[in-house]
N, C-alpha and C. Protein backbone atom coordinates (compact mmCIF):
# COMPACT_ATOMS: atom_id res chain seq x y z
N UNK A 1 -7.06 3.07 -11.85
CA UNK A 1 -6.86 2.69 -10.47
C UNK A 1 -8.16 2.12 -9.93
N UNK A 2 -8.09 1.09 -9.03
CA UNK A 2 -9.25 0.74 -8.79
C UNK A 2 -9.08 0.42 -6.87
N UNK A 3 -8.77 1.55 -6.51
CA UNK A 3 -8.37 1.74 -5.04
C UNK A 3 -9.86 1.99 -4.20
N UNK A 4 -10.26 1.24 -3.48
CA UNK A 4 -11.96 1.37 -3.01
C UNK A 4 -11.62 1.12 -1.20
N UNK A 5 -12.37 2.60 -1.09
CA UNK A 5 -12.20 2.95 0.57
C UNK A 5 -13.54 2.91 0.72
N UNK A 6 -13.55 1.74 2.49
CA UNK A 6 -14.30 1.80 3.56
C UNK A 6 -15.07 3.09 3.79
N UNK A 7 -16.23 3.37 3.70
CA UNK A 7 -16.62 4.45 3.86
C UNK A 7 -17.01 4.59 5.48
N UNK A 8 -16.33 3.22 6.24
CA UNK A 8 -16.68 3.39 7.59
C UNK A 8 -15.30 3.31 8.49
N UNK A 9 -14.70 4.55 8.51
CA UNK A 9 -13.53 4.83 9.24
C UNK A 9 -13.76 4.13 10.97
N UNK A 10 -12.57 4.46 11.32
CA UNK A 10 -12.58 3.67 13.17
C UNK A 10 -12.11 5.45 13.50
N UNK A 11 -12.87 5.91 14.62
CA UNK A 11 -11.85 7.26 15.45
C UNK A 11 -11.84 6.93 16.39
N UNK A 12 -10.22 7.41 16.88
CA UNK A 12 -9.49 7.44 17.79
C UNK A 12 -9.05 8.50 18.14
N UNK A 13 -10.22 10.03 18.96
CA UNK A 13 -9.68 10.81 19.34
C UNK A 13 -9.62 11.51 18.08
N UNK A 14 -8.45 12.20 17.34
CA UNK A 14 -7.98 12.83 16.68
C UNK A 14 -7.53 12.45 15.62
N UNK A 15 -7.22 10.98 15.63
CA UNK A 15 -6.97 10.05 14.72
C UNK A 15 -8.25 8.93 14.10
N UNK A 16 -8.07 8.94 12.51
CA UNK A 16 -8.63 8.19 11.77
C UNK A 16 -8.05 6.97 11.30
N UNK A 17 -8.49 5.50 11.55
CA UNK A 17 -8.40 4.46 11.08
C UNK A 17 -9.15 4.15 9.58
N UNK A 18 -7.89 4.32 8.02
CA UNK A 18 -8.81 4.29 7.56
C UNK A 18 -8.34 2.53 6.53
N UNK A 19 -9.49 1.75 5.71
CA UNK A 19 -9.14 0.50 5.68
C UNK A 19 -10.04 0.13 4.20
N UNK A 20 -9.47 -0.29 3.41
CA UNK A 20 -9.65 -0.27 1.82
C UNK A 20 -9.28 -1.24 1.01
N UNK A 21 -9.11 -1.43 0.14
CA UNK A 21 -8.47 -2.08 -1.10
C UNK A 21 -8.07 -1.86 -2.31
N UNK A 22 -6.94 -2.30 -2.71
CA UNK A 22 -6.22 -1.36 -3.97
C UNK A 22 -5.92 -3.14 -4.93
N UNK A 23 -5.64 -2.54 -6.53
CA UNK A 23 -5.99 -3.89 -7.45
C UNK A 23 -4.41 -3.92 -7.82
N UNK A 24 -3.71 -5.00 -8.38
CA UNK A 24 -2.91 -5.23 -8.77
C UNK A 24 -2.28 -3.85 -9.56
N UNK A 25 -1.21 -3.46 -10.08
CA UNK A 25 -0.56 -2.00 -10.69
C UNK A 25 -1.07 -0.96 -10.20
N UNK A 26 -1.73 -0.46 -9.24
CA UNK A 26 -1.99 0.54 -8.59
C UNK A 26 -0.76 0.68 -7.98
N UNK A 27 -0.70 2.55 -8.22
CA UNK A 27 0.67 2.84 -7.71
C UNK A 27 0.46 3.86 -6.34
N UNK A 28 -0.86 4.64 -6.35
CA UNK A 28 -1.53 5.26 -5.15
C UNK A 28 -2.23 5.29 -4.60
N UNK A 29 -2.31 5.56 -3.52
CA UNK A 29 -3.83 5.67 -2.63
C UNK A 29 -3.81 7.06 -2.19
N UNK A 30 -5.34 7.74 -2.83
CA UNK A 30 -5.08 9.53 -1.90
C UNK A 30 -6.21 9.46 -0.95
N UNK A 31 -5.83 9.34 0.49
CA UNK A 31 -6.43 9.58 0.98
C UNK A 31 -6.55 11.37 1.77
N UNK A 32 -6.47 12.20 0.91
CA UNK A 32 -6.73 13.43 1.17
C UNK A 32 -8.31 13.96 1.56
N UNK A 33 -8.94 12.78 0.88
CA UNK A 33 -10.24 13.62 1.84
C UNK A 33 -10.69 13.11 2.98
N UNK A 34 -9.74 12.16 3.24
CA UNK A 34 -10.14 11.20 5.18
C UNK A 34 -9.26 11.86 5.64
N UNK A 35 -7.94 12.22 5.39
CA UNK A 35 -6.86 12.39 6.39
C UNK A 35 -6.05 13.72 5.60
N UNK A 36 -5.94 14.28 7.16
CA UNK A 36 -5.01 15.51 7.11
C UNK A 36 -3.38 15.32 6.90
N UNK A 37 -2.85 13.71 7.32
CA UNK A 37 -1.74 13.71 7.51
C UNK A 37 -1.71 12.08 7.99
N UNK A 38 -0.99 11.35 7.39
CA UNK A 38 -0.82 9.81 7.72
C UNK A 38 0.64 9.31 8.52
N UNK A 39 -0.02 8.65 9.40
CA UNK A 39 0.87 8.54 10.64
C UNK A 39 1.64 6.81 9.83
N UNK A 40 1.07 6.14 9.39
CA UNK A 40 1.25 4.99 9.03
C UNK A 40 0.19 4.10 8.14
N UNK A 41 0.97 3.10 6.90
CA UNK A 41 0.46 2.68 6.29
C UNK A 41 0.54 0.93 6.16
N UNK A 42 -0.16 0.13 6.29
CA UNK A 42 0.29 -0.90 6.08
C UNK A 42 -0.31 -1.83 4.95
N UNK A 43 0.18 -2.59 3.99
CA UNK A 43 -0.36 -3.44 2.87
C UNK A 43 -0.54 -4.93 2.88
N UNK A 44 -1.49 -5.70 2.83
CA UNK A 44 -1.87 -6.83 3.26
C UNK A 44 -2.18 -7.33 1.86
N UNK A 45 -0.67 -7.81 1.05
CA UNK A 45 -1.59 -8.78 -0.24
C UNK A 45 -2.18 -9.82 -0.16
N UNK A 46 -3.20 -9.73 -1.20
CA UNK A 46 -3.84 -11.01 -1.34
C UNK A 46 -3.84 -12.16 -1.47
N UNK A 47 -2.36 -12.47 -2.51
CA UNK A 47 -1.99 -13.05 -2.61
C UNK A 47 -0.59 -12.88 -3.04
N UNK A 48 0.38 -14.13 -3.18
CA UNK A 48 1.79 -13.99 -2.93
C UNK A 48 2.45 -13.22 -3.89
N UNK A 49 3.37 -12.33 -3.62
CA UNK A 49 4.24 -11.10 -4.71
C UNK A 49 4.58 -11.93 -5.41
N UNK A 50 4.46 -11.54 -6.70
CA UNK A 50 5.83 -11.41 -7.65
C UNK A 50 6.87 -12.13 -7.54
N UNK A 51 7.71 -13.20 -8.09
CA UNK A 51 8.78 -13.52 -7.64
C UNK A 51 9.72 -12.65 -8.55
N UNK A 52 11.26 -12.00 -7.91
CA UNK A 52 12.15 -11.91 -8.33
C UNK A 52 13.35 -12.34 -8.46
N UNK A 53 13.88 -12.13 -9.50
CA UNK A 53 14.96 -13.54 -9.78
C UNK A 53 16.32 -12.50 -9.53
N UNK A 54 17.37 -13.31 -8.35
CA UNK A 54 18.67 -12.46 -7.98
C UNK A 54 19.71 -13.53 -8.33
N UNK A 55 20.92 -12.28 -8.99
CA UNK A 55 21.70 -12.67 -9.68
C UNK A 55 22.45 -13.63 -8.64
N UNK A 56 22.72 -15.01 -8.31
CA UNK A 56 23.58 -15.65 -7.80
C UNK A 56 23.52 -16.86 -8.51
N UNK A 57 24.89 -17.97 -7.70
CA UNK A 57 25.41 -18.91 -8.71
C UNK A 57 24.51 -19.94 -7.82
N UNK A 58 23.65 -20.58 -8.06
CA UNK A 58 22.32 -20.60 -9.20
C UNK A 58 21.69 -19.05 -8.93
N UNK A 59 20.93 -19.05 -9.94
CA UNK A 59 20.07 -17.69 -9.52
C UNK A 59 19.22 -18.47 -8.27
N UNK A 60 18.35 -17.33 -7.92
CA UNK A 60 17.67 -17.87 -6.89
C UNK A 60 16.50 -16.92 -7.33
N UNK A 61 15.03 -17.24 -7.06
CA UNK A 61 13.77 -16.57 -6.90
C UNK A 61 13.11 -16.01 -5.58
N UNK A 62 12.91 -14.69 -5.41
CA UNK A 62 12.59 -14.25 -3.63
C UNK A 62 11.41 -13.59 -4.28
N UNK A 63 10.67 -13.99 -3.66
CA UNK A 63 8.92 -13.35 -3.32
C UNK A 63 8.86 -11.80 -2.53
N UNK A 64 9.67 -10.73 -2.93
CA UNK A 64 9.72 -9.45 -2.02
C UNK A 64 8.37 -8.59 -1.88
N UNK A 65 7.74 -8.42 -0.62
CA UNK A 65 6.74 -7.96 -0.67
C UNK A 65 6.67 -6.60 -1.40
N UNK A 66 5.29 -6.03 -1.46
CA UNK A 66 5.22 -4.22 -2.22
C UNK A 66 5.73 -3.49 -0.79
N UNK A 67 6.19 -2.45 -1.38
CA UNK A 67 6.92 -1.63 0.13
C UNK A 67 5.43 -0.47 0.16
N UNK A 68 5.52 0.56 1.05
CA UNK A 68 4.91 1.24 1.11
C UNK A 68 5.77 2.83 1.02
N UNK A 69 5.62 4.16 0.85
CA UNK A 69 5.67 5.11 0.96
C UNK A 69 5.06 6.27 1.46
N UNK A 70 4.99 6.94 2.07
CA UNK A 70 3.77 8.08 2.33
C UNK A 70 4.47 9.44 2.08
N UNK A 71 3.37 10.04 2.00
CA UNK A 71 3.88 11.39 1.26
C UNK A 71 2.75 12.31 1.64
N UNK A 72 2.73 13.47 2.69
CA UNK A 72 1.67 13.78 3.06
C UNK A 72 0.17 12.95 3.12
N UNK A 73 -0.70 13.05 2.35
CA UNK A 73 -1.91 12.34 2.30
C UNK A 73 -1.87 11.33 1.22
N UNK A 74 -0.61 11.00 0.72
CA UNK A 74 -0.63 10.52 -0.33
C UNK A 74 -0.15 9.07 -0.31
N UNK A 75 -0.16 7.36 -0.63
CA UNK A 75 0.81 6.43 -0.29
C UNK A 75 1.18 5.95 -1.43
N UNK A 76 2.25 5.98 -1.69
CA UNK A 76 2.96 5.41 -3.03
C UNK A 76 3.18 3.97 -3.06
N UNK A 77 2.70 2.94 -3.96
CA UNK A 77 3.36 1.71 -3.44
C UNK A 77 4.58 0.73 -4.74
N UNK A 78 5.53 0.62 -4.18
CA UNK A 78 6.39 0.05 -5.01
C UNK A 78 6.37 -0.84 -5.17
N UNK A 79 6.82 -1.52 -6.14
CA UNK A 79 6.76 -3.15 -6.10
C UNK A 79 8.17 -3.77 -5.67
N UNK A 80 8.33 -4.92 -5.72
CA UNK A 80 9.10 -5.25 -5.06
C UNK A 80 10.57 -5.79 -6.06
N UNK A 81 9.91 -5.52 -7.07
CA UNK A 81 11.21 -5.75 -8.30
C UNK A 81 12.12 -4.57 -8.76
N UNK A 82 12.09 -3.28 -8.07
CA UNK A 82 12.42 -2.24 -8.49
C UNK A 82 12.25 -1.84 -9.82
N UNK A 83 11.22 -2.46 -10.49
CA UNK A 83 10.90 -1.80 -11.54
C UNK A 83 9.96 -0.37 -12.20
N UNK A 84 9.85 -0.14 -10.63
CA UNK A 84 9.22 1.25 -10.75
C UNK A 84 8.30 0.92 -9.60
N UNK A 85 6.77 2.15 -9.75
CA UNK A 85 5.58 1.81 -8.75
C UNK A 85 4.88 1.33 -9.40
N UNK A 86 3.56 0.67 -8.60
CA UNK A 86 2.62 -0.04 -8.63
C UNK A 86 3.05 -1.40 -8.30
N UNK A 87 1.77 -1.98 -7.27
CA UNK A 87 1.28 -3.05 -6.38
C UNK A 87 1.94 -4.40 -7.58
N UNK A 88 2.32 -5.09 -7.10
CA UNK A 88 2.70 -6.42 -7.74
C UNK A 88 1.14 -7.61 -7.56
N UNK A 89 0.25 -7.68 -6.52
CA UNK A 89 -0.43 -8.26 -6.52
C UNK A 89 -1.53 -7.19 -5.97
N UNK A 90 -3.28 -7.20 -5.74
CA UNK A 90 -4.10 -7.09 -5.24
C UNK A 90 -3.73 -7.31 -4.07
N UNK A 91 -4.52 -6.58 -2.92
CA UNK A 91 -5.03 -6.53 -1.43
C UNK A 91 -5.69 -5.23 -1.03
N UNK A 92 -5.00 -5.60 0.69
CA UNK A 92 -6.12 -4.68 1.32
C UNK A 92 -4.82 -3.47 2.00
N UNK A 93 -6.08 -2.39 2.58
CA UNK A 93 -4.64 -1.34 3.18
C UNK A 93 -5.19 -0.96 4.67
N UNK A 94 -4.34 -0.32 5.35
CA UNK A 94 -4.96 0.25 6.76
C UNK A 94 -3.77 1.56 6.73
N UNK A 95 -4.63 2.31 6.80
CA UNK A 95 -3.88 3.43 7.51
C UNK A 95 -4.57 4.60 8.38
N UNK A 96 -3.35 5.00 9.42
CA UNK A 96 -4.22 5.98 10.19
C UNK A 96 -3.25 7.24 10.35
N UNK A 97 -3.90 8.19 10.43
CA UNK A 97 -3.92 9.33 10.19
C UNK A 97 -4.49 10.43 11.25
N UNK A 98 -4.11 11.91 11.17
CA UNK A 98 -5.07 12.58 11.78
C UNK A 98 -5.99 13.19 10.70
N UNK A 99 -7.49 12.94 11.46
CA UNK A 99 -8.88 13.79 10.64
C UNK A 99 -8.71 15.09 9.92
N UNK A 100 -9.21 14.73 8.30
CA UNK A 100 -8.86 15.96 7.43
C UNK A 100 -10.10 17.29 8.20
């Protein structure tokens, strides 16, 4: 995994802004030692997903972004082909949380 956190959070009160980058097949981000509990996650690729190819008469190719998941301190990211987890392309992440 090559998931690399900002070591300069934003606070808000009780809440942590925290803001990073995760590499292509990365399937997690733990942010358990910034955050007690994640309110929201969002993923900003780098560049364009994956295309997947859906069964219609022609097929057709759709670019579906990586979804996100959270799981206590934990964010899972799927790709967008349902072929399991991990990031389809490189980017960046934001999430905030309350302070571990």
């Amino acid at each position: 995994m090559a998931v690399s956190i900002d070591p300069r959070p934003t606070v808000f009160g009780d809440r942590y802004v925290v803001t990073g980058t995760y590499a292509a097949t990365d399937t997690t981000i733990d942010l358990s030692a910034q955050l007690s509990s994640i309110d929201m996650c969002v993923l900003t690729p780098t560049a364009e997903p994956s295309a997947v190819t859906v069964t219609t008469t022609p097929p057709a190719d759709l670019n579906i972004a990586d979804v996100v998941q959270v799981n206590g301190t934990t964010v899972t990211i799927h790709n967008g082909d349902d072929a399991g987890t991990g990031a389809s392309v490189a980017g960046t992440f934001m999430a905030m949380g309350r302070r571990a």
